[in-house]
N, C-alpha and C. Protein backbone atom coordinates (compact mmCIF):
# COMPACT_ATOMS: atom_id res chain seq x y z
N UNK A 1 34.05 -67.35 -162.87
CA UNK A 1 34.35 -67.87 -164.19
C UNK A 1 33.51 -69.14 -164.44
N UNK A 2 33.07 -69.72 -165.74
CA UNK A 2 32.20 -70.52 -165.89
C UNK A 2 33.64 -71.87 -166.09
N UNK A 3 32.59 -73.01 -165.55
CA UNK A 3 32.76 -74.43 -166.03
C UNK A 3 33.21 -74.31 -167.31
N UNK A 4 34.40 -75.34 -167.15
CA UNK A 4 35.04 -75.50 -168.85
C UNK A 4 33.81 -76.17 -169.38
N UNK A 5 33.88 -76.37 -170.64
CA UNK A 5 33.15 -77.13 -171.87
C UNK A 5 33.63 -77.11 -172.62
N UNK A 6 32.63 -78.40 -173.73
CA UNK A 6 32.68 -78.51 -174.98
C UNK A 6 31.72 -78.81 -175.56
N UNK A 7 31.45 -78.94 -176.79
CA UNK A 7 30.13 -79.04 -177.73
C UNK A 7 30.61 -80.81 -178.51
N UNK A 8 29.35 -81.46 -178.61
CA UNK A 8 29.37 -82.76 -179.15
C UNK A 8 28.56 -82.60 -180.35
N UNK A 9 29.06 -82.64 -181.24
CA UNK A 9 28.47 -82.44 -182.52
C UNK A 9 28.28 -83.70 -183.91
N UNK A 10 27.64 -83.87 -184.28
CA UNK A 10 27.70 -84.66 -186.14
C UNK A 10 27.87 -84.02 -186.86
N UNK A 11 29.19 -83.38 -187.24
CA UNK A 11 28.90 -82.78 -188.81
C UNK A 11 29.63 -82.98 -189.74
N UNK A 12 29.61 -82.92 -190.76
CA UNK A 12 30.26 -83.21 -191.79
C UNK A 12 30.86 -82.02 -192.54
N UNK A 13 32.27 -82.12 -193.18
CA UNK A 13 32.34 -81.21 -194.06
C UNK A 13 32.08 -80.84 -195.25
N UNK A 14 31.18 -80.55 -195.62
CA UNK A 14 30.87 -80.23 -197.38
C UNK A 14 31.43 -80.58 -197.91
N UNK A 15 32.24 -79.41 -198.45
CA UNK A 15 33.90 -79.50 -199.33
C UNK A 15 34.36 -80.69 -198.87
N UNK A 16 34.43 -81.26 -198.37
CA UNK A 16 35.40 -82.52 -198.33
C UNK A 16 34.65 -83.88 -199.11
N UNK A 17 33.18 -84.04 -198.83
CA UNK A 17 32.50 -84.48 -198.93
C UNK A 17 32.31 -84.48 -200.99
N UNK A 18 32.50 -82.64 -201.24
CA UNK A 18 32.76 -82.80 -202.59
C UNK A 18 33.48 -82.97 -203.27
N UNK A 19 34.69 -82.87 -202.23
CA UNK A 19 35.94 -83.02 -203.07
C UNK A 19 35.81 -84.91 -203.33
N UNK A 20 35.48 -85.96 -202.40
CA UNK A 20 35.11 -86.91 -202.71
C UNK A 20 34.61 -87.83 -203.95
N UNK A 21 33.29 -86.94 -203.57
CA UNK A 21 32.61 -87.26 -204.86
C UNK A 21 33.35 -86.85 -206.39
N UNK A 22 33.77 -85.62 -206.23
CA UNK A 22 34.29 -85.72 -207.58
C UNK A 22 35.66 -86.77 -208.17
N UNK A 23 36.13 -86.90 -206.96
CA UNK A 23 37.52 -88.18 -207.34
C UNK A 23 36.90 -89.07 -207.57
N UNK A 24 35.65 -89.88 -206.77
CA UNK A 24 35.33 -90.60 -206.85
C UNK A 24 34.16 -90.98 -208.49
N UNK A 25 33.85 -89.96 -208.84
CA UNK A 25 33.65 -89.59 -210.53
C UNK A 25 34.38 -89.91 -211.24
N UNK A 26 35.36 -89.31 -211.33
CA UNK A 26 36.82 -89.19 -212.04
C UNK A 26 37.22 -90.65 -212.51
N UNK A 27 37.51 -91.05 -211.11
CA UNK A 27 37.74 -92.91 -210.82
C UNK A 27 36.60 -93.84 -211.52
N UNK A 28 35.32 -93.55 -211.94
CA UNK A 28 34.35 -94.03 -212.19
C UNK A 28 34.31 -93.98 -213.82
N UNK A 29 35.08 -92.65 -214.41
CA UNK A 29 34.68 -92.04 -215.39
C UNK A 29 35.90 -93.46 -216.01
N UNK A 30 37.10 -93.51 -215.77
CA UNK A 30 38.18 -93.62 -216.23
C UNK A 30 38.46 -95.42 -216.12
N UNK A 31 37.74 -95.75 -214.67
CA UNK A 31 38.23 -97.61 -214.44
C UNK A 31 37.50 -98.18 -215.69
N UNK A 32 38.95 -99.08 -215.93
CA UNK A 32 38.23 -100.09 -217.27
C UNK A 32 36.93 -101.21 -216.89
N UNK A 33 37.23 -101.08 -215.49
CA UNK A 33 35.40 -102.19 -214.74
C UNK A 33 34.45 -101.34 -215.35
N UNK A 34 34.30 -100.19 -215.11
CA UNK A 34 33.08 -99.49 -215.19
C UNK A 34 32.88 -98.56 -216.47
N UNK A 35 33.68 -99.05 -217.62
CA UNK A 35 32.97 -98.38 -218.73
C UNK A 35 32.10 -99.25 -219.38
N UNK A 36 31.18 -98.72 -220.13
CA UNK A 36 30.06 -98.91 -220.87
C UNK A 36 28.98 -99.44 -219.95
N UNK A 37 28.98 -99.14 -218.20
CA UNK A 37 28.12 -99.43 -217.42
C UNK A 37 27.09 -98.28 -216.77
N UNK A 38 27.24 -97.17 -217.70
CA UNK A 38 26.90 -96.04 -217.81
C UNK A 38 26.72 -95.41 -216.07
N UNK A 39 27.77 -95.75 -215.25
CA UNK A 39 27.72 -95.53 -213.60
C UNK A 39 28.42 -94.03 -214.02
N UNK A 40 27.22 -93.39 -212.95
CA UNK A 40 27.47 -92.05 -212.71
C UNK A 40 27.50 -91.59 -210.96
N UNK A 41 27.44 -90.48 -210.44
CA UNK A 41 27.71 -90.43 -209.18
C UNK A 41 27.53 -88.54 -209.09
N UNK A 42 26.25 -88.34 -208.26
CA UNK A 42 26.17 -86.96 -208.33
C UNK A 42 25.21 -86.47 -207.25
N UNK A 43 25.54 -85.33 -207.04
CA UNK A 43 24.56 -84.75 -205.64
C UNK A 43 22.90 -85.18 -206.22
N UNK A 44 22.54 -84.79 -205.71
CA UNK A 44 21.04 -84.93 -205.42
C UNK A 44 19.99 -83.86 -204.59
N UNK A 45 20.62 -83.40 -203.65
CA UNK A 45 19.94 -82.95 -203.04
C UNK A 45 20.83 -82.01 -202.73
N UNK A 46 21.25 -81.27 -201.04
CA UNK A 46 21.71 -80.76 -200.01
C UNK A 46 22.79 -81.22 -200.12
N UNK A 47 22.14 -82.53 -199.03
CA UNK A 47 22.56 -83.41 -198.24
C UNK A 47 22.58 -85.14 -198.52
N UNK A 48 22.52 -84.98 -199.97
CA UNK A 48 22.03 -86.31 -200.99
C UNK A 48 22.87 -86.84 -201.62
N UNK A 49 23.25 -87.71 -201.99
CA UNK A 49 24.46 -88.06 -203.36
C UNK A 49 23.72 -89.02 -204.11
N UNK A 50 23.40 -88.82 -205.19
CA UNK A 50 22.69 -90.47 -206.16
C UNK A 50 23.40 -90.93 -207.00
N UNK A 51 23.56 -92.28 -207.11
CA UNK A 51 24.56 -92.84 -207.94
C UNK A 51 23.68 -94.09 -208.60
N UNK A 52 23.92 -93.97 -210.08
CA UNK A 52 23.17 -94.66 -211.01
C UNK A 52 24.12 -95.83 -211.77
N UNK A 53 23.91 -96.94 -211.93
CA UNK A 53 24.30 -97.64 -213.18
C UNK A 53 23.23 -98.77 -213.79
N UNK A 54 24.22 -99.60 -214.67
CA UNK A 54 23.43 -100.31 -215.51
C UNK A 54 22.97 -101.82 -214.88
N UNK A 55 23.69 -102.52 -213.23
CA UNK A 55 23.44 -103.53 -213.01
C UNK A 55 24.12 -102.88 -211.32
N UNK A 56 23.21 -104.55 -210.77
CA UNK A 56 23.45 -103.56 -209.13
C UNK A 56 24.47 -104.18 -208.43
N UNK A 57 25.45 -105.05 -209.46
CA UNK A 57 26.50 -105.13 -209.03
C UNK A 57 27.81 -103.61 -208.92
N UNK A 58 27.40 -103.17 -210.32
CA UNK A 58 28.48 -102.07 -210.50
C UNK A 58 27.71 -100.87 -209.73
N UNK A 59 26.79 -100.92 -209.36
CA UNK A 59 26.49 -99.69 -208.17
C UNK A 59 26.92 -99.68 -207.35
N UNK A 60 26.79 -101.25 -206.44
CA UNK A 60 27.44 -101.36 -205.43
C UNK A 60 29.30 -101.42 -205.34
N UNK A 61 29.54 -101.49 -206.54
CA UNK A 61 30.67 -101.82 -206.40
C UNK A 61 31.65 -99.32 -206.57
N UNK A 62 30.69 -98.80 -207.06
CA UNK A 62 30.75 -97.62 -207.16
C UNK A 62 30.39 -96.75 -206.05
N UNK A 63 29.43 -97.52 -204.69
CA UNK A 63 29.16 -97.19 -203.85
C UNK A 63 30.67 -97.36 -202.89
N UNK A 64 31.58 -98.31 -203.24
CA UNK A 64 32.56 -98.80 -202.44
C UNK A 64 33.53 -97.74 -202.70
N UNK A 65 33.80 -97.29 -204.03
CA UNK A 65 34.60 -96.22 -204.64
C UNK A 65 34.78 -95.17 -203.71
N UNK A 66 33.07 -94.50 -203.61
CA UNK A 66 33.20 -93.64 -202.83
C UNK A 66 33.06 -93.29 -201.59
N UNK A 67 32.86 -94.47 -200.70
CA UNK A 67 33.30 -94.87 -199.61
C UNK A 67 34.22 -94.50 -199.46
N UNK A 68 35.50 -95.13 -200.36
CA UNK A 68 36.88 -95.55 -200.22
C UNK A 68 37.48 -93.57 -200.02
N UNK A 69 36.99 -93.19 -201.04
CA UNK A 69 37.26 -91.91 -201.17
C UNK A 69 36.87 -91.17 -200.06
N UNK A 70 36.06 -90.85 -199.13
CA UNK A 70 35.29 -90.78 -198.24
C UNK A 70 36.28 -90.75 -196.77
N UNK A 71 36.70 -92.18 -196.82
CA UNK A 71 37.70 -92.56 -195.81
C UNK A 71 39.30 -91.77 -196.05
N UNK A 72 39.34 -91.95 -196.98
CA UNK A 72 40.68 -90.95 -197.64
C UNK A 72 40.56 -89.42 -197.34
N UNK A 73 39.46 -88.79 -197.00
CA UNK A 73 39.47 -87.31 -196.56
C UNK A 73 39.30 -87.27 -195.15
N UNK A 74 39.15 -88.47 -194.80
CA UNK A 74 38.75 -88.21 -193.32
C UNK A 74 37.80 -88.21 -192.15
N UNK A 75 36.26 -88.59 -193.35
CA UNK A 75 35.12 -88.71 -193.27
C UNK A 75 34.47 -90.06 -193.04
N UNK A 76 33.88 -90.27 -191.48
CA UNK A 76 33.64 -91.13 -191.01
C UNK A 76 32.51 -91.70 -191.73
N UNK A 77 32.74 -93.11 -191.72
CA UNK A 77 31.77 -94.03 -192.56
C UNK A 77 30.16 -94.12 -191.82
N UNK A 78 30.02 -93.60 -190.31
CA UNK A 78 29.08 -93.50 -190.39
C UNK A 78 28.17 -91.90 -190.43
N UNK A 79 28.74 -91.45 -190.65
CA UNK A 79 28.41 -89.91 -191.52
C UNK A 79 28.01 -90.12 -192.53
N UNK A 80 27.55 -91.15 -193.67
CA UNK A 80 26.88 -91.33 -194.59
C UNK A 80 25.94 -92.86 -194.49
N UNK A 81 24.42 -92.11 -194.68
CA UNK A 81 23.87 -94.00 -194.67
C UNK A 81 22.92 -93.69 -196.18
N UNK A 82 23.86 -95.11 -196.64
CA UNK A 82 23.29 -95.40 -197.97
C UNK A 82 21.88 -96.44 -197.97
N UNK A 83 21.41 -96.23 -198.80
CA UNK A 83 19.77 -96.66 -198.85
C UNK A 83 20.30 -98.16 -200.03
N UNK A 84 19.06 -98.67 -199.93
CA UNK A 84 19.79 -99.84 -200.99
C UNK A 84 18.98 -99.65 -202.50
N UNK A 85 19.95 -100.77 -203.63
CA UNK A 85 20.19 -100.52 -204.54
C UNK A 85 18.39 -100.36 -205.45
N UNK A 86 17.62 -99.90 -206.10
CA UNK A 86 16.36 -99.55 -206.41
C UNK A 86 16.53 -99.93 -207.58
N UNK A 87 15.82 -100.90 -208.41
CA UNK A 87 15.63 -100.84 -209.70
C UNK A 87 14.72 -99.82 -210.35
N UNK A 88 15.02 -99.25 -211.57
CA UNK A 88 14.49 -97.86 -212.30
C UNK A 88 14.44 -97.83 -213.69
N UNK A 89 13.79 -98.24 -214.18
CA UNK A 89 13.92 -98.76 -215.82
C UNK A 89 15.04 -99.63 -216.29
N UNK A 90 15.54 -99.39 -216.70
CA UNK A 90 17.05 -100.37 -217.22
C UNK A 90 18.22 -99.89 -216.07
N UNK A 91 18.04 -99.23 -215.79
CA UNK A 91 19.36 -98.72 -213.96
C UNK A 91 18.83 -99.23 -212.80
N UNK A 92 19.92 -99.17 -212.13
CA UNK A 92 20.03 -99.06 -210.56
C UNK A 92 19.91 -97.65 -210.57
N UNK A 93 19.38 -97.25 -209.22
CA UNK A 93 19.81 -96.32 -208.47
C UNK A 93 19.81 -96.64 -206.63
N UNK A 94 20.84 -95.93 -206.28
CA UNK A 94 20.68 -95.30 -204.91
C UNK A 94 20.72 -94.24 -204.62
N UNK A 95 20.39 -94.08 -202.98
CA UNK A 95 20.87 -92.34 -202.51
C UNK A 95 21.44 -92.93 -201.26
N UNK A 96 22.57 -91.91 -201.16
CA UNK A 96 23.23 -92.15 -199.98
C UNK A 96 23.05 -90.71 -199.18
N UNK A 97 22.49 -90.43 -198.00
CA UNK A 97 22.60 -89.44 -197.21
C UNK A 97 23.47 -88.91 -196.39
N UNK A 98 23.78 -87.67 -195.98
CA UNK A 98 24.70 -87.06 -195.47
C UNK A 98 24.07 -86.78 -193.68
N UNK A 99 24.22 -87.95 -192.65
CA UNK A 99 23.83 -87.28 -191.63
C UNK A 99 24.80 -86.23 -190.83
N UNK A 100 23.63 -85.15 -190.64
CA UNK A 100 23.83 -83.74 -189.91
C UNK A 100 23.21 -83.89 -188.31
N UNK A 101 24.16 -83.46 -187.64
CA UNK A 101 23.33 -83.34 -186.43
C UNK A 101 22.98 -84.33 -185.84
N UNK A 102 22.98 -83.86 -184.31
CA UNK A 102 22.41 -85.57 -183.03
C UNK A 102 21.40 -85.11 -183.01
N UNK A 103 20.12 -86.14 -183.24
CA UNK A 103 18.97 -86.24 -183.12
C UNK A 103 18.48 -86.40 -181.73
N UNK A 104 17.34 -85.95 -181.06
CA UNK A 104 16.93 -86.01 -180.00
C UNK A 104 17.34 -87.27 -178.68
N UNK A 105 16.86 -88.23 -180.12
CA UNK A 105 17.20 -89.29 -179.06
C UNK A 105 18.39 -89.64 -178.84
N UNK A 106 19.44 -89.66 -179.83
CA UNK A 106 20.99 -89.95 -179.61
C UNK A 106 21.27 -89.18 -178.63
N UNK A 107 20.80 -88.03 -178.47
CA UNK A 107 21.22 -86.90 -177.68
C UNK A 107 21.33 -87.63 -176.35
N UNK A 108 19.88 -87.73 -176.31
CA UNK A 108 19.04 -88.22 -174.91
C UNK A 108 20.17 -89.60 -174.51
N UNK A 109 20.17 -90.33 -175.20
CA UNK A 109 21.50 -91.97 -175.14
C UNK A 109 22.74 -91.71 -175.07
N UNK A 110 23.43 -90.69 -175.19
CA UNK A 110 24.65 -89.75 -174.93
C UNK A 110 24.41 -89.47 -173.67
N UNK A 111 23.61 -88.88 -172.99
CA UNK A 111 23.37 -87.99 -171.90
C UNK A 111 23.71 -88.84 -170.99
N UNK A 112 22.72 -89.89 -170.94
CA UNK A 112 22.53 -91.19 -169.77
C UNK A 112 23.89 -91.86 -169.97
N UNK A 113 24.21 -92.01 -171.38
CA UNK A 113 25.93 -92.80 -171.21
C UNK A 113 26.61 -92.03 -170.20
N UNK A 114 26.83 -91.08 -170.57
CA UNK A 114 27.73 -89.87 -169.54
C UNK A 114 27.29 -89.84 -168.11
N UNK A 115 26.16 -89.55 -167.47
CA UNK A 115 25.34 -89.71 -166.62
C UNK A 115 25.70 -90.94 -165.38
N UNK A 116 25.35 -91.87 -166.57
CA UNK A 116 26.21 -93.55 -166.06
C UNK A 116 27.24 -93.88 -165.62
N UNK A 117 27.73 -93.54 -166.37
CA UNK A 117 29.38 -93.95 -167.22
C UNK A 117 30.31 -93.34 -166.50
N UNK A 118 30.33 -91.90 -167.05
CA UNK A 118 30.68 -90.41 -166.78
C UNK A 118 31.61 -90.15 -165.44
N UNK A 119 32.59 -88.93 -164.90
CA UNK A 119 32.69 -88.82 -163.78
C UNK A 119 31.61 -88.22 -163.08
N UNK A 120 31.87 -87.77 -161.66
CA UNK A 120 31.04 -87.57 -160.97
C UNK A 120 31.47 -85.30 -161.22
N UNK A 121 29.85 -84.91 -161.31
CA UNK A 121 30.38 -83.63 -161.48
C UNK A 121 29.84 -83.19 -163.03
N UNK A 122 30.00 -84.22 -163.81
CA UNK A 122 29.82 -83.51 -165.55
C UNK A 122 28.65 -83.68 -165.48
N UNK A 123 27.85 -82.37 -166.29
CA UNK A 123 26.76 -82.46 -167.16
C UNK A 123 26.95 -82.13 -168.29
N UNK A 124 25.51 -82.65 -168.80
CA UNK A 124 25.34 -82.70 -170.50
C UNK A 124 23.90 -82.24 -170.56
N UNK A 125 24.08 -81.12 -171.61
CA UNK A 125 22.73 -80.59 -171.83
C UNK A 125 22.39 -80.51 -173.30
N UNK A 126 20.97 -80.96 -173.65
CA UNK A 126 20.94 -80.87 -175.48
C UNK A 126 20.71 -79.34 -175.35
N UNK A 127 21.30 -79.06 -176.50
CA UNK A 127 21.14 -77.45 -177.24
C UNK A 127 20.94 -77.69 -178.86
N UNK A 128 19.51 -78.09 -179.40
CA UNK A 128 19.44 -77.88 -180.83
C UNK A 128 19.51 -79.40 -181.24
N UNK A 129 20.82 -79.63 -182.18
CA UNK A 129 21.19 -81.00 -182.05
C UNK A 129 22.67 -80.67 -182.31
N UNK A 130 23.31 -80.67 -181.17
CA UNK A 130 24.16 -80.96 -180.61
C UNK A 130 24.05 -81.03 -178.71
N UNK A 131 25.26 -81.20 -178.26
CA UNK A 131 25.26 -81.53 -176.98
C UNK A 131 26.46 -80.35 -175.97
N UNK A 132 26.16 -79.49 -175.21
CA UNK A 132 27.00 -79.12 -174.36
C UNK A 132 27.29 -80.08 -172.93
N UNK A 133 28.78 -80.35 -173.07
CA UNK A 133 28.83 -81.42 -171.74
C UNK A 133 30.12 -79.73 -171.25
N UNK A 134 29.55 -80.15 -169.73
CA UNK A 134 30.80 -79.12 -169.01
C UNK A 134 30.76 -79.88 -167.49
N UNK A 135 32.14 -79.52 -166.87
CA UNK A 135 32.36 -80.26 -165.54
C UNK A 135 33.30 -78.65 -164.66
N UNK A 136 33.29 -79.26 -164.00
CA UNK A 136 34.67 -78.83 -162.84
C UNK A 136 35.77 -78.58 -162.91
N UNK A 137 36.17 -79.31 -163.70
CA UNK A 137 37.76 -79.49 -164.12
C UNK A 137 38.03 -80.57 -165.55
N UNK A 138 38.91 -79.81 -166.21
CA UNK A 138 39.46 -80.42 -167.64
C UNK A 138 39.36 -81.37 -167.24
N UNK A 139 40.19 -82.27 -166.41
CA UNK A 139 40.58 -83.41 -166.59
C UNK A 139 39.27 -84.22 -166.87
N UNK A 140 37.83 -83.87 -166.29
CA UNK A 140 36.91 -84.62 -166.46
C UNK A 140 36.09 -84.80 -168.04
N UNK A 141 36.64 -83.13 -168.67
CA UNK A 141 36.14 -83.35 -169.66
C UNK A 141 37.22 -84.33 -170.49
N UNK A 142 38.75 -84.05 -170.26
CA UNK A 142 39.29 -85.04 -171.33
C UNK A 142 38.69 -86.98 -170.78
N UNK A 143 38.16 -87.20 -170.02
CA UNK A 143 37.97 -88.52 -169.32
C UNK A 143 36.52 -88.65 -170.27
N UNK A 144 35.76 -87.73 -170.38
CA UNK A 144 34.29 -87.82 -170.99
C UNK A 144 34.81 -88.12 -172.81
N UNK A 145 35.57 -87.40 -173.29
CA UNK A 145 36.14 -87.45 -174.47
C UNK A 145 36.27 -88.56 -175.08
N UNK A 146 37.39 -89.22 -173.94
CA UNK A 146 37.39 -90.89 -174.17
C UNK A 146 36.30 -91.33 -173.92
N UNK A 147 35.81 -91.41 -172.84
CA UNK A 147 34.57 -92.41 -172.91
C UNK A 147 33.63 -92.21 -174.55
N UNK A 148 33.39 -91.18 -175.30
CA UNK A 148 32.19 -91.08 -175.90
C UNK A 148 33.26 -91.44 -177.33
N UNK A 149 34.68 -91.10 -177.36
CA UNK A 149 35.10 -92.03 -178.25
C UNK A 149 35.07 -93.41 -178.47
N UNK A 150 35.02 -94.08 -177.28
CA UNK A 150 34.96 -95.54 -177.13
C UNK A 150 33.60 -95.96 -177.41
N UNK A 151 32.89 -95.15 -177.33
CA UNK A 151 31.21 -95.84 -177.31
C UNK A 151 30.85 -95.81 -178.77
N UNK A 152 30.08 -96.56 -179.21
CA UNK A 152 29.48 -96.29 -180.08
C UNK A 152 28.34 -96.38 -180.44
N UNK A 153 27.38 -95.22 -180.80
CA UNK A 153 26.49 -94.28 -180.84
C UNK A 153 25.89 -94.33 -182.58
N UNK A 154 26.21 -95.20 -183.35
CA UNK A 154 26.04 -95.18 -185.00
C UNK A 154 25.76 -94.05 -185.18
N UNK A 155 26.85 -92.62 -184.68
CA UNK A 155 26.84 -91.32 -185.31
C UNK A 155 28.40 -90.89 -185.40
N UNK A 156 29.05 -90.19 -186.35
CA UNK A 156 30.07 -89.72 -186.26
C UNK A 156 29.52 -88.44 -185.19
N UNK A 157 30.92 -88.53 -183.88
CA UNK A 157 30.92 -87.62 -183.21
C UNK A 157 32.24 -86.74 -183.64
N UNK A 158 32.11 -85.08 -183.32
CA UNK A 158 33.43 -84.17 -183.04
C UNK A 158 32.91 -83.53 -181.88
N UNK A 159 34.51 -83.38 -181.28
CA UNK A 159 34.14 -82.21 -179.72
C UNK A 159 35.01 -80.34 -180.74
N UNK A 160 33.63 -79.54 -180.65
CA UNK A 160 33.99 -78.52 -180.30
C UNK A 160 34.12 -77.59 -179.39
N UNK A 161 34.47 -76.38 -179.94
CA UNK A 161 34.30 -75.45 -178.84
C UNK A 161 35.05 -75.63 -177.42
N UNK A 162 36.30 -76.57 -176.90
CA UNK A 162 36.77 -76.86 -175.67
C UNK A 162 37.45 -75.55 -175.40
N UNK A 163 37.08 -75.53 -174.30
CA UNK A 163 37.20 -74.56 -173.40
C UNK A 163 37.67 -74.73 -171.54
């Protein structure tokens, strides 16, 4: 029988992500701060959200909105990195991105944490961008769990796939 595992992943959920944004619209459409500041808030891309107004106070302050909203579904704050505020004719704009996926090198700085850190027995292997860590025995993977919760890596992590 194979070594338990699990998968270390970044991902985000869409739908949650839209359900966000649209409260966070809603809230934008309706606060007495932000009328006649023509602040809007809308995908962009994929993996994009752009949010426009008339001064780069009320952007930023619309960027906080949907933060706030963001945190309310469940969605880790660093699962989104916002770019800063751009002047554009008479608007602001930003884009805030949706990171997907451990990048090579996080991967690689995960590995050695574990490696280091880690019990004796676990490995961690990149697959794609995510991470398979597997050991000997559960108990090592729930011990790895904590450790990579405690660390921080400026990526939202989830463990799938435990096994």
């Amino acid at each position: 029988m194979a070594d338990p595992s699990f998968d270390v992943v970044s991902k985000v959920d869409r739908q949650e992500v839209d359900n966000a944004l649209n409260q966070a619209g809603k809230e934008l459409s309706q606060r007495f701060d932000f009328r006649g500041t023509n602040t809007t808030i809308a995908w962009a891309a994929e993996n994009s959200v752009a949010l426009q107004a008339d001064t780069e106070e009320r952007l930023k302050a619309a960027l906080d909105v949907f933060r706030e909203k963001l945190v309310r579904r469940g969605i880790s704050m660093k699962a989104i990195d916002a770019g800063e505020p751009q002047p554009s004719g008479r608007a602001y704009k930003l884009s805030a991105t949706l990171v997907q996926g451990i990048a090579s090198d996080k991967a690689k700085e995960i590995a050695k944490h574990l490696r280091d850190e880690g019990p004796k027995g676990v490995q961690a292997q990149i697959q794609g961008d995510q991470l398979r860590v597997s050991a000997k025995k559960k108990d090592d993977l729930q011990t790895v769990i904590a450790l990579l919760k405690a660390g921080d890596f400026g990526i939202a992590l989830q463990f799938t796939n435990y096994r």
